[in-house]
C-alpha atoms as a PDB file:
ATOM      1  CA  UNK A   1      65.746  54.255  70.914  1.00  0.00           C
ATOM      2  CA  UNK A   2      65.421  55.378  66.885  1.00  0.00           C
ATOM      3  CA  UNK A   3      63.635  58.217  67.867  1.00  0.00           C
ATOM      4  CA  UNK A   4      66.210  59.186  70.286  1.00  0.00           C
ATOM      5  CA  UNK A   5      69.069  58.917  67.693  1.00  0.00           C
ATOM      6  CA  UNK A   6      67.033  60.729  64.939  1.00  0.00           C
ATOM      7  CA  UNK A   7      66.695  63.867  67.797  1.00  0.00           C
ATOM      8  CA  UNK A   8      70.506  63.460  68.041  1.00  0.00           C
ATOM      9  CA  UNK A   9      71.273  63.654  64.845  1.00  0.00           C
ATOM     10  CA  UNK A  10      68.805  66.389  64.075  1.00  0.00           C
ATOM     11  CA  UNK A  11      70.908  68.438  66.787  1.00  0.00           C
ATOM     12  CA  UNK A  12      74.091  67.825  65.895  1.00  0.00           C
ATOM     13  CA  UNK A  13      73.027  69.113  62.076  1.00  0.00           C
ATOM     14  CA  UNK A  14      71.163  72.116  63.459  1.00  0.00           C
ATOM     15  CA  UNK A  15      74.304  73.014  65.617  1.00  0.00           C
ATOM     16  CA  UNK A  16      76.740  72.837  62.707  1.00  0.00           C
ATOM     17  CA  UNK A  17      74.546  74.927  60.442  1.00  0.00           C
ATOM     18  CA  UNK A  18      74.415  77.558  63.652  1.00  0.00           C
ATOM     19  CA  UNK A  19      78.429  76.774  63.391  1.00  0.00           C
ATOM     20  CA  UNK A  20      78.865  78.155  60.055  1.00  0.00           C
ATOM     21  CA  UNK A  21      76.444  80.675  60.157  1.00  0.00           C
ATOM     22  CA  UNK A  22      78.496  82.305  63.177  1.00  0.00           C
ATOM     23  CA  UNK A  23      81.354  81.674  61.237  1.00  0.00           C
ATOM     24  CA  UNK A  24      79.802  84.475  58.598  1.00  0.00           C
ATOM     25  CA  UNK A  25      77.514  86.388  60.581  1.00  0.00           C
ATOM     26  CA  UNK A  26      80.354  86.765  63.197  1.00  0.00           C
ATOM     27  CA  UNK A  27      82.523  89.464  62.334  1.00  0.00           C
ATOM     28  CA  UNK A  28      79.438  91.562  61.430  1.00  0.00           C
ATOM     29  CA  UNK A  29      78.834  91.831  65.529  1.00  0.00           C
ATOM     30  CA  UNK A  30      82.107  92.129  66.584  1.00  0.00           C
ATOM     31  CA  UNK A  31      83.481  89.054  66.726  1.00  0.00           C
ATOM     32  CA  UNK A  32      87.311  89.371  65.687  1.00  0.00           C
ATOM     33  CA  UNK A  33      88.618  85.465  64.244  1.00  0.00           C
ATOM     34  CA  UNK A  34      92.040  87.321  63.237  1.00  0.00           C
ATOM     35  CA  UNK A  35      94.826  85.611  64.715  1.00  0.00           C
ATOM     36  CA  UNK A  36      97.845  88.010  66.085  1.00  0.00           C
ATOM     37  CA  UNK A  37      99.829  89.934  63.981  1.00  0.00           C
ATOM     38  CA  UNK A  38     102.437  90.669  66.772  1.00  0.00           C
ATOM     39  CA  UNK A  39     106.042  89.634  66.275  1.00  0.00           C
ATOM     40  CA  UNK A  40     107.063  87.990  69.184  1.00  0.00           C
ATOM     41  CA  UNK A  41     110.813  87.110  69.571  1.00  0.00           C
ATOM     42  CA  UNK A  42     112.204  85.184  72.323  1.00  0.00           C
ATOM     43  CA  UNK A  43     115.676  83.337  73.045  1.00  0.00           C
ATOM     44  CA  UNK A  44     116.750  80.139  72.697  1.00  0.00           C
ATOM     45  CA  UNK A  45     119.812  78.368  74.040  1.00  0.00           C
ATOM     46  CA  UNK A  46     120.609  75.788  72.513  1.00  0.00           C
ATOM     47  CA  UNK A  47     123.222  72.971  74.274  1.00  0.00           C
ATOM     48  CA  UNK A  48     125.482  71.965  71.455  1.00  0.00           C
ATOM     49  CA  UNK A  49     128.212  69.655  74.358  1.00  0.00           C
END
């Protein structure tokens, strides 16, 4: 059962590492992390009885 947690563990490090190395490496292959820029305007009605 240790051994089992240590492999956990071991994952869930290597996969957050892989996390922020995507994070930097990312944009460098295309991957776009900007949010929109659009304006995007809508109406509201408001009830004011």
């Amino acid at each position: 059962m240790g051994r089992l947690i240590k492999y956990l563990l071991y994952i869930v490090i290597l996969a957050a590492i892989g996390l922020v190395v995507y994070a930097y490496v990312g944009p460098w292959f295309g991957a776009d992390f900007d949010a929109p820029t659009e304006e995007v305007r809508k109406p509201v009605v408001l009830n004011a009885d």
